[in-house]
C-alpha atoms as a PDB file:
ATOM      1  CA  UNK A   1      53.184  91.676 171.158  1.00  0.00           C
ATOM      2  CA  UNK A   2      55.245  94.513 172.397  1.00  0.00           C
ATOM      3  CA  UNK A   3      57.905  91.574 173.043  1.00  0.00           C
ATOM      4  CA  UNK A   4      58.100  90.901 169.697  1.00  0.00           C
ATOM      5  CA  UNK A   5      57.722  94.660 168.205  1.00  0.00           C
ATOM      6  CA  UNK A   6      60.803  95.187 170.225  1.00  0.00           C
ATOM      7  CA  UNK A   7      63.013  92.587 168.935  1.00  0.00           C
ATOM      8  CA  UNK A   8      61.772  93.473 165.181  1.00  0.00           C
ATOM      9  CA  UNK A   9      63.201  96.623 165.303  1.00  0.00           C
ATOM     10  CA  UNK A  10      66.550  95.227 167.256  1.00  0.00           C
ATOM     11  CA  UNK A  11      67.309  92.981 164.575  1.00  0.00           C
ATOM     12  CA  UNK A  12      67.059  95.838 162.087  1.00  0.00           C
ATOM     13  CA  UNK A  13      68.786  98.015 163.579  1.00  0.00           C
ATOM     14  CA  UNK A  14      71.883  95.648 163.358  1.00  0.00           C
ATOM     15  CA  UNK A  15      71.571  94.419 159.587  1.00  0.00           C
ATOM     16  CA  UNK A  16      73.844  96.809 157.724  1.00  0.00           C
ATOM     17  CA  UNK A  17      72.572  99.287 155.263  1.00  0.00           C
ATOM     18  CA  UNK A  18      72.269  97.310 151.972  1.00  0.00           C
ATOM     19  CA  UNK A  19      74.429  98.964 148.884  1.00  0.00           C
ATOM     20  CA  UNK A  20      71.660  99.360 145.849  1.00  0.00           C
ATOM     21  CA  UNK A  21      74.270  98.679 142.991  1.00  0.00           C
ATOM     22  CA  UNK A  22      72.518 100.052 139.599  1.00  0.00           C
ATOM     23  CA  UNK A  23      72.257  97.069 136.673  1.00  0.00           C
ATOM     24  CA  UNK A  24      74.019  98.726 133.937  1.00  0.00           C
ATOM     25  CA  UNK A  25      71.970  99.123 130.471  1.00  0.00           C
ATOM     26  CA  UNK A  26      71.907  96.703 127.850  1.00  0.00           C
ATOM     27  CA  UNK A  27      74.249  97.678 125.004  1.00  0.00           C
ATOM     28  CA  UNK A  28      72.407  98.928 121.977  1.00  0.00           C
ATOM     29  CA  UNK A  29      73.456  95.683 119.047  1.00  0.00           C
ATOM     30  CA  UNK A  30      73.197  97.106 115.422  1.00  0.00           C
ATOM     31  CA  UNK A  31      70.758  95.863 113.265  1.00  0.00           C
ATOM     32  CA  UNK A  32      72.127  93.181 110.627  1.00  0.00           C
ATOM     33  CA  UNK A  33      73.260  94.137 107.550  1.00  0.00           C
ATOM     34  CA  UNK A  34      70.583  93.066 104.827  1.00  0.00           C
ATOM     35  CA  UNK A  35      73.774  91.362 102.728  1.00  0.00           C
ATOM     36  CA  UNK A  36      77.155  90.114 104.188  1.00  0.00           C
ATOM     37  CA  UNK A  37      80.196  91.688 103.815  1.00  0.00           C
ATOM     38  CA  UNK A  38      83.203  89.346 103.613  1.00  0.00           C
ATOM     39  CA  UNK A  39      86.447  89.796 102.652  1.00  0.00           C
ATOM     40  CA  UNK A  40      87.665  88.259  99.315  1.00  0.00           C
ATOM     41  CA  UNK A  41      91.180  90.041  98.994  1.00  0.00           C
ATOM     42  CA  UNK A  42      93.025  92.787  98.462  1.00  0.00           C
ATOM     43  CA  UNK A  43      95.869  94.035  95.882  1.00  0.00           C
ATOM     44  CA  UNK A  44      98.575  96.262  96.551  1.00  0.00           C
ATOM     45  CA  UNK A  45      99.368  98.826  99.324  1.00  0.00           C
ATOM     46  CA  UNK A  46      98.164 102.789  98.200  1.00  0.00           C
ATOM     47  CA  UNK A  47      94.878 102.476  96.116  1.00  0.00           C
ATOM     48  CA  UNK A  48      94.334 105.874  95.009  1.00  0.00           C
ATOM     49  CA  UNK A  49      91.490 105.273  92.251  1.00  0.00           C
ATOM     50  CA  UNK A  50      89.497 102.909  90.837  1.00  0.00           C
ATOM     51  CA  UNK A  51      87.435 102.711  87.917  1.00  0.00           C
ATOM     52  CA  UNK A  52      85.184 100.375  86.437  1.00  0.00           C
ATOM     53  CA  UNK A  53      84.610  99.757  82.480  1.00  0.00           C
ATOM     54  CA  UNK A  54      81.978  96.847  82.126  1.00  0.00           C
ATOM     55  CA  UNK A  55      84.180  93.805  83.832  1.00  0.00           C
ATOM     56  CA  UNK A  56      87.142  95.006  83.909  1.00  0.00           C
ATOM     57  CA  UNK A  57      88.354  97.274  87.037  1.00  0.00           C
ATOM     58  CA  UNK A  58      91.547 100.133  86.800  1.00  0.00           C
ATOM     59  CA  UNK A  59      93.365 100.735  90.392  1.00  0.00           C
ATOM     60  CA  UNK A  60      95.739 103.307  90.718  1.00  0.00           C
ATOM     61  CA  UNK A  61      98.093 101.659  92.604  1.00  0.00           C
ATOM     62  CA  UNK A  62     101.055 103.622  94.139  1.00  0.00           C
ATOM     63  CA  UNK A  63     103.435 103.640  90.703  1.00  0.00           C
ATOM     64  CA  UNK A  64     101.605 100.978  88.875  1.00  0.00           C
ATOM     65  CA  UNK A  65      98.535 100.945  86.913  1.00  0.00           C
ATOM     66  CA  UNK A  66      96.392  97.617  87.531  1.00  0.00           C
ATOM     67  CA  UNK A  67      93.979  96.207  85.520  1.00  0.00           C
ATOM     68  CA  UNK A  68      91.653  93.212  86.916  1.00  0.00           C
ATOM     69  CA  UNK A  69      89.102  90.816  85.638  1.00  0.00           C
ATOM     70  CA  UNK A  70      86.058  91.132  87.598  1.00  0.00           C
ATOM     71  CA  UNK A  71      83.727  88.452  85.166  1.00  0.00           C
ATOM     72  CA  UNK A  72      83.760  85.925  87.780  1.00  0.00           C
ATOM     73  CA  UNK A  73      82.714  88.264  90.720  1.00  0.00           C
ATOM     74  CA  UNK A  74      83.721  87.518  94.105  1.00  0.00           C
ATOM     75  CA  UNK A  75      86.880  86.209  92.604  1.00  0.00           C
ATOM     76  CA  UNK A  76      89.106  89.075  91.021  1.00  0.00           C
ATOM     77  CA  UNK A  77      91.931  88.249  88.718  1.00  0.00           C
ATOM     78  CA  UNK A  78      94.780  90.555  88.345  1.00  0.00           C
ATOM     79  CA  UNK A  79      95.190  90.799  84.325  1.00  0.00           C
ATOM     80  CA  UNK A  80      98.505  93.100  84.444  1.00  0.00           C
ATOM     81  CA  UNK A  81     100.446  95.700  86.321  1.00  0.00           C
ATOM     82  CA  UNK A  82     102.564  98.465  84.524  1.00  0.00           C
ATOM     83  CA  UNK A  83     105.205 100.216  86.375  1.00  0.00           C
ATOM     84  CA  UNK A  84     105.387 104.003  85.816  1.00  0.00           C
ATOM     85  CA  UNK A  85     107.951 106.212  86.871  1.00  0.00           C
ATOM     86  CA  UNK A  86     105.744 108.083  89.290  1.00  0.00           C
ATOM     87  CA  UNK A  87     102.091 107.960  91.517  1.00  0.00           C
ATOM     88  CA  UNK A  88      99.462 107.462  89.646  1.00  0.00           C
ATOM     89  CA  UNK A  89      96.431 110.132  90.511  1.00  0.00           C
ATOM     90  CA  UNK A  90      93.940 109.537  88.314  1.00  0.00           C
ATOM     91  CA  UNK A  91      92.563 107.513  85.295  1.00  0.00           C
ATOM     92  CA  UNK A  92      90.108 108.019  82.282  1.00  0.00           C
ATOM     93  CA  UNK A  93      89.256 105.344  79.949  1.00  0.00           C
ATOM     94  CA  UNK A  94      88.166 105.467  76.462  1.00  0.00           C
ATOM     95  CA  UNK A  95      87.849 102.625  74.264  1.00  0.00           C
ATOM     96  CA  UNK A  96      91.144 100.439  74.268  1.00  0.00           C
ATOM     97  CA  UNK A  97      93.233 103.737  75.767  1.00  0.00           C
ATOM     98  CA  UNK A  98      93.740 104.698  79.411  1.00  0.00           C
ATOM     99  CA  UNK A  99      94.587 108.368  80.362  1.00  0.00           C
ATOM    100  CA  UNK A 100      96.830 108.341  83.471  1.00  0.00           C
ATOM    101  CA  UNK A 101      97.600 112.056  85.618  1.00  0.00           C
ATOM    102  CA  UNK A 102     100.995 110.630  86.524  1.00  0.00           C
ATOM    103  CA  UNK A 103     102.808 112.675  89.241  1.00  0.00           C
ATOM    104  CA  UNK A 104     106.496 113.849  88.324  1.00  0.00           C
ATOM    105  CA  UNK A 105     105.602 113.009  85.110  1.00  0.00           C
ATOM    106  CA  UNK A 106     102.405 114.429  83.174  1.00  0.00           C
ATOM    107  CA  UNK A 107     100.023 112.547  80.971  1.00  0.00           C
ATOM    108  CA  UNK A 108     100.788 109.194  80.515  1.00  0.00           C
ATOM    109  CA  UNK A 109      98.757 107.589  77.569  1.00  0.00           C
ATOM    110  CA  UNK A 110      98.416 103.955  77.803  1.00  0.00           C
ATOM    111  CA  UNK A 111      97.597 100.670  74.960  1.00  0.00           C
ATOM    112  CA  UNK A 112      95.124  98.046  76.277  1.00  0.00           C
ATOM    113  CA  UNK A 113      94.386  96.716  72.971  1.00  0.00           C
ATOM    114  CA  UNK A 114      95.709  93.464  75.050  1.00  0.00           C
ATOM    115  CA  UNK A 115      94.816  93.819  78.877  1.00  0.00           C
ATOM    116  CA  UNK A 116      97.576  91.531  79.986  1.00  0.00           C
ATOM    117  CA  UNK A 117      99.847  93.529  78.064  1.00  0.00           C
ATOM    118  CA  UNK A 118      99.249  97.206  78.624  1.00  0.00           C
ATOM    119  CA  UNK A 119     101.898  99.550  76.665  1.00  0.00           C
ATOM    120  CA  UNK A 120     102.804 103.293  76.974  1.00  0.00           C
ATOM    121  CA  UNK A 121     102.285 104.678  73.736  1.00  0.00           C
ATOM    122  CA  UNK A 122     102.945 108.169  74.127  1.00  0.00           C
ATOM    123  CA  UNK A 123     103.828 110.881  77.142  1.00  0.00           C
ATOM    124  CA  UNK A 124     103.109 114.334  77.565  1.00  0.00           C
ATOM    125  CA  UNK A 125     105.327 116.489  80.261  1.00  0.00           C
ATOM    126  CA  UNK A 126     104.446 119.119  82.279  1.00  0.00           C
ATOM    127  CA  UNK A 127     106.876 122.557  82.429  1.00  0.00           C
ATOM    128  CA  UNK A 128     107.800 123.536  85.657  1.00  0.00           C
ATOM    129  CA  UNK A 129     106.573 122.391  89.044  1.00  0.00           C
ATOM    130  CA  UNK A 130     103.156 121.861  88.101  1.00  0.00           C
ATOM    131  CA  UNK A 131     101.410 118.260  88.568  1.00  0.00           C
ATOM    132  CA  UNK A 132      98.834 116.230  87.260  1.00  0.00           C
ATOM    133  CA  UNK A 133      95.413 115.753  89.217  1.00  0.00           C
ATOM    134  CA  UNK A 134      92.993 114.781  87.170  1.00  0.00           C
ATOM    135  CA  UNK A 135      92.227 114.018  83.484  1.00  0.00           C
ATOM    136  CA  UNK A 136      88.852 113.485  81.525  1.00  0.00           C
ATOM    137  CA  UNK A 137      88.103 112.453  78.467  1.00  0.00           C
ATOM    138  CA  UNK A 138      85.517 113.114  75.798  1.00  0.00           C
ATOM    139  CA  UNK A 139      86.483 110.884  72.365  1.00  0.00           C
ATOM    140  CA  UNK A 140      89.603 111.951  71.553  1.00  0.00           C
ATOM    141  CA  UNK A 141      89.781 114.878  74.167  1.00  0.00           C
ATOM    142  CA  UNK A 142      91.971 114.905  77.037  1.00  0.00           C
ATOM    143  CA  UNK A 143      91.294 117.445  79.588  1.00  0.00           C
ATOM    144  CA  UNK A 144      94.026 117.263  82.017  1.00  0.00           C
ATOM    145  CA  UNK A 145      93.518 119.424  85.693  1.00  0.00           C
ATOM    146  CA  UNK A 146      96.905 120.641  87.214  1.00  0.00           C
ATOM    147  CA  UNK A 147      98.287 121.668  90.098  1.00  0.00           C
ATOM    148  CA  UNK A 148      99.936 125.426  90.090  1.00  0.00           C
ATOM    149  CA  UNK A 149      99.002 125.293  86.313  1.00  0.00           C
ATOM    150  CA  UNK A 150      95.415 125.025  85.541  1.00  0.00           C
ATOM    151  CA  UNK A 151      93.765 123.047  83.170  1.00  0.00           C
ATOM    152  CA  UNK A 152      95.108 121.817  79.886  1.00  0.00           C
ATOM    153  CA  UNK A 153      93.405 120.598  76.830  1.00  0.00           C
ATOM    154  CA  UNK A 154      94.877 117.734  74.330  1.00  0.00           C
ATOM    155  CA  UNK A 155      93.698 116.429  71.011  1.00  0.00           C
ATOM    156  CA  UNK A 156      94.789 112.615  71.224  1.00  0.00           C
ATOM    157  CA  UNK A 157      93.614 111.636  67.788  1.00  0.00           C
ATOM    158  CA  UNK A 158      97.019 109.943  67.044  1.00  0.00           C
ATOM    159  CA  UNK A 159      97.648 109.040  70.490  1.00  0.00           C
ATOM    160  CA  UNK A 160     101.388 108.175  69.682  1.00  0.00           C
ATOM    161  CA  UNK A 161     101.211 112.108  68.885  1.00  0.00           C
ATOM    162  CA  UNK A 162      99.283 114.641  71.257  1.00  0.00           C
ATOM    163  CA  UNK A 163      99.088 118.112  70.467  1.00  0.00           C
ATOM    164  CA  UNK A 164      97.835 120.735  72.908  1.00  0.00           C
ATOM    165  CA  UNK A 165      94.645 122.192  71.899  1.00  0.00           C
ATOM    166  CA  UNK A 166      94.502 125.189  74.767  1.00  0.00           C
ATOM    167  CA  UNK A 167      95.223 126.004  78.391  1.00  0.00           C
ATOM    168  CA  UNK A 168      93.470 127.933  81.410  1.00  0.00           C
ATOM    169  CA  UNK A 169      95.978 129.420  83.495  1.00  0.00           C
ATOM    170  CA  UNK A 170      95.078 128.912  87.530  1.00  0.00           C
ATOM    171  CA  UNK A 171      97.031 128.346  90.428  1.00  0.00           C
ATOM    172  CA  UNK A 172      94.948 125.479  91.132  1.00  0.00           C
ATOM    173  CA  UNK A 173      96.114 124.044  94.653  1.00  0.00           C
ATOM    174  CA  UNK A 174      96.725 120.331  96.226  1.00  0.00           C
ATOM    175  CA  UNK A 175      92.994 118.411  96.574  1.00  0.00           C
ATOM    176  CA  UNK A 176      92.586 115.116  96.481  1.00  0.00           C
ATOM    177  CA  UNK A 177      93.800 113.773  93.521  1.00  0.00           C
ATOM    178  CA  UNK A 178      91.086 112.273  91.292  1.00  0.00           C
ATOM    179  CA  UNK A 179      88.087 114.371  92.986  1.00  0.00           C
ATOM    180  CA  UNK A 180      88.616 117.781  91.776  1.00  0.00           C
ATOM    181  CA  UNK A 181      87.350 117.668  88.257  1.00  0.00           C
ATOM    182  CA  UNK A 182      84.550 116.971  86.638  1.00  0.00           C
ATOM    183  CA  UNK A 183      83.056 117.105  82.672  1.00  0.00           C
ATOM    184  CA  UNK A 184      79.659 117.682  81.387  1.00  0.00           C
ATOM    185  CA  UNK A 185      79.503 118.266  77.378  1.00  0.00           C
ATOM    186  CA  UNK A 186      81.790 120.835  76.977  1.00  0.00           C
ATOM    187  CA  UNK A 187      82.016 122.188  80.295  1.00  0.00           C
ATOM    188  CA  UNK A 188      84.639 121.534  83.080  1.00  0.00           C
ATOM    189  CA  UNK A 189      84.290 121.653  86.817  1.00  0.00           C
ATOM    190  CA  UNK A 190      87.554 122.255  88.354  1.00  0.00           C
ATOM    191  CA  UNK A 191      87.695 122.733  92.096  1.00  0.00           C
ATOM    192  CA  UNK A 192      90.492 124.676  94.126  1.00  0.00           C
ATOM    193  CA  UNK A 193      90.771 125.822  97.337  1.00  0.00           C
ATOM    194  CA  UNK A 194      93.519 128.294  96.640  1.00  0.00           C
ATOM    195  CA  UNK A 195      92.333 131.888  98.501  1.00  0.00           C
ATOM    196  CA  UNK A 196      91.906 134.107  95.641  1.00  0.00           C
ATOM    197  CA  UNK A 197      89.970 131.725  93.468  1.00  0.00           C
ATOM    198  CA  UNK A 198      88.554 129.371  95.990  1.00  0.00           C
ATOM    199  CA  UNK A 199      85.236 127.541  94.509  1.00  0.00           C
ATOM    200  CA  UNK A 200      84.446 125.862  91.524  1.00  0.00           C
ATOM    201  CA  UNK A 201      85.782 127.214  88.383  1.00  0.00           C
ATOM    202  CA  UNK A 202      83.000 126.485  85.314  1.00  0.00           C
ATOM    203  CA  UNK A 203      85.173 126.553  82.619  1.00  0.00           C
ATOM    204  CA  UNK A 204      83.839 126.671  78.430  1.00  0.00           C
ATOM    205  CA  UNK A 205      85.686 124.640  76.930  1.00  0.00           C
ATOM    206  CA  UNK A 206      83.400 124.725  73.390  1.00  0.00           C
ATOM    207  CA  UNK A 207      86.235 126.087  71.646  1.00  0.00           C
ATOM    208  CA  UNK A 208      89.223 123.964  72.952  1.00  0.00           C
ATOM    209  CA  UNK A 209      91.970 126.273  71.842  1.00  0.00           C
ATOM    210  CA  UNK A 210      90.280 129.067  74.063  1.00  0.00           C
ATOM    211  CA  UNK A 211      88.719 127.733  77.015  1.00  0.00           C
ATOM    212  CA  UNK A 212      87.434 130.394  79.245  1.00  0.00           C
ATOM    213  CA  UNK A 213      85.925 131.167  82.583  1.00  0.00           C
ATOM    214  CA  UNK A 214      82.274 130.994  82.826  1.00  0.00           C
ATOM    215  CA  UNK A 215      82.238 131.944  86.435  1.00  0.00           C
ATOM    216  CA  UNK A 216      83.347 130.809  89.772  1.00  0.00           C
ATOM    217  CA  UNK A 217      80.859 128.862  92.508  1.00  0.00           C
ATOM    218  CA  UNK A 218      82.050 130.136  95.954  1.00  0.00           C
ATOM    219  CA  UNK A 219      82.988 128.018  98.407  1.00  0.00           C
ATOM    220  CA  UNK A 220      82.721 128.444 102.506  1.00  0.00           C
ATOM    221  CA  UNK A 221      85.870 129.939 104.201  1.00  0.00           C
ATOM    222  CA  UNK A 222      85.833 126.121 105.394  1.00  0.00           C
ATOM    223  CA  UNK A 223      86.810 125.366 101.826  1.00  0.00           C
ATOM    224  CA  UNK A 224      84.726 123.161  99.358  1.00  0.00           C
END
């Protein structure tokens, strides 16, 4: 017995110590999505904005203003694309007219009475450096937000013709374009991040040859 005792514990002593290698974890696998996602196509390089009017989708596509067909969902059918001088920022649609904030240019009012056809009808330039941001519209009222220059207000009745209804003056800084203004009734949401003014500006616009400030919503020093 002691015999074999002894040669036990020779033979151990000789194997080499054995190198306990951990099993790495299992990686976590996301849950499936309930629908799939698939790719269908794309149009165009710099897609700024789009909006959707019942089945028909408006991109804001580098200098040209798209419109789509989107009736026969996946499948999207480009209906027309009208070259403009200058990015377009944002879009507003009413009825058979599209509003475009067209940098280096100003408000661009466009015809759609045809969607493959799409016409400018009228435009309306900016003075100075200031550029176009964003533009709402309520009927035949364009608000139109600018950078360095505030927010504008145009009575489009005879689109051929605007006419400037009133102005709030505010250096209004660079945002993203087609984020930084908002409508509700009669009041306007315009957001800047300039210093002095940073917030939300809550602007009356009941009487559109006087809009006026109703106050400012601060914003964090991390901007808004």
């Amino acid at each position: 017995m002691r015999l074999l005792i002894l040669w036990l514990c020779l033979a151990l002593a000789i194997i080499p110590s054995a190198r306990v290698i951990p099993v790495a974890a299992a990686p976590e696998v996301a849950a499936p999505l309930p629908f799939p996602i698939t790719h269908e196509g794309h149009f165009g390089g710099h897609v700024r904005i789009v909006k959707v009017e019942g089945q028909t989708g408006y991109l804001a596509e580098g200098n040209y203003f798209t419109i789509l067909d989107l009736r026969a969902l996946p499948q999207i059918a480009p209906l027309a694309s009208l070259p403009l001088t200058g990015p377009v920022y944002d879009i507003a649609i009413a009825g058979s007219r599209a509003y475009l904030a067209v940098a280096n240019v100003g408000l661009v009012v466009v015809n759609m009475a045809n969607l493959q056809q799409p016409s400018v009808i009228a435009t309306v330039p900016l003075s100075g450096a200031s550029t176009p941001d964003d533009v709402e519209v309520a009927g035949t009222v364009v608000y139109l937000r600018t950078r360095g220059d505030g927010l504008r207000i145009y009575d489009l009745q005879t689109p051929g013709a605007p006419e400037q209804l009133g102005h709030y003056a505010a250096q209004f800084d660079q945002l993203s374009p087609g984020t930084t203004l908002a409508r509700h009734g009669t009041t306007l949401y315009a957001v800047t991040n300039t210093l002095s003014i940073r917030g939300v500006h809550v602007i009356d616009a009941s009487n559109p040859h006087a809009p006026s400030l109703a106050r400012i919503i601060p914003s964090s020093n991390d901007g808004v």
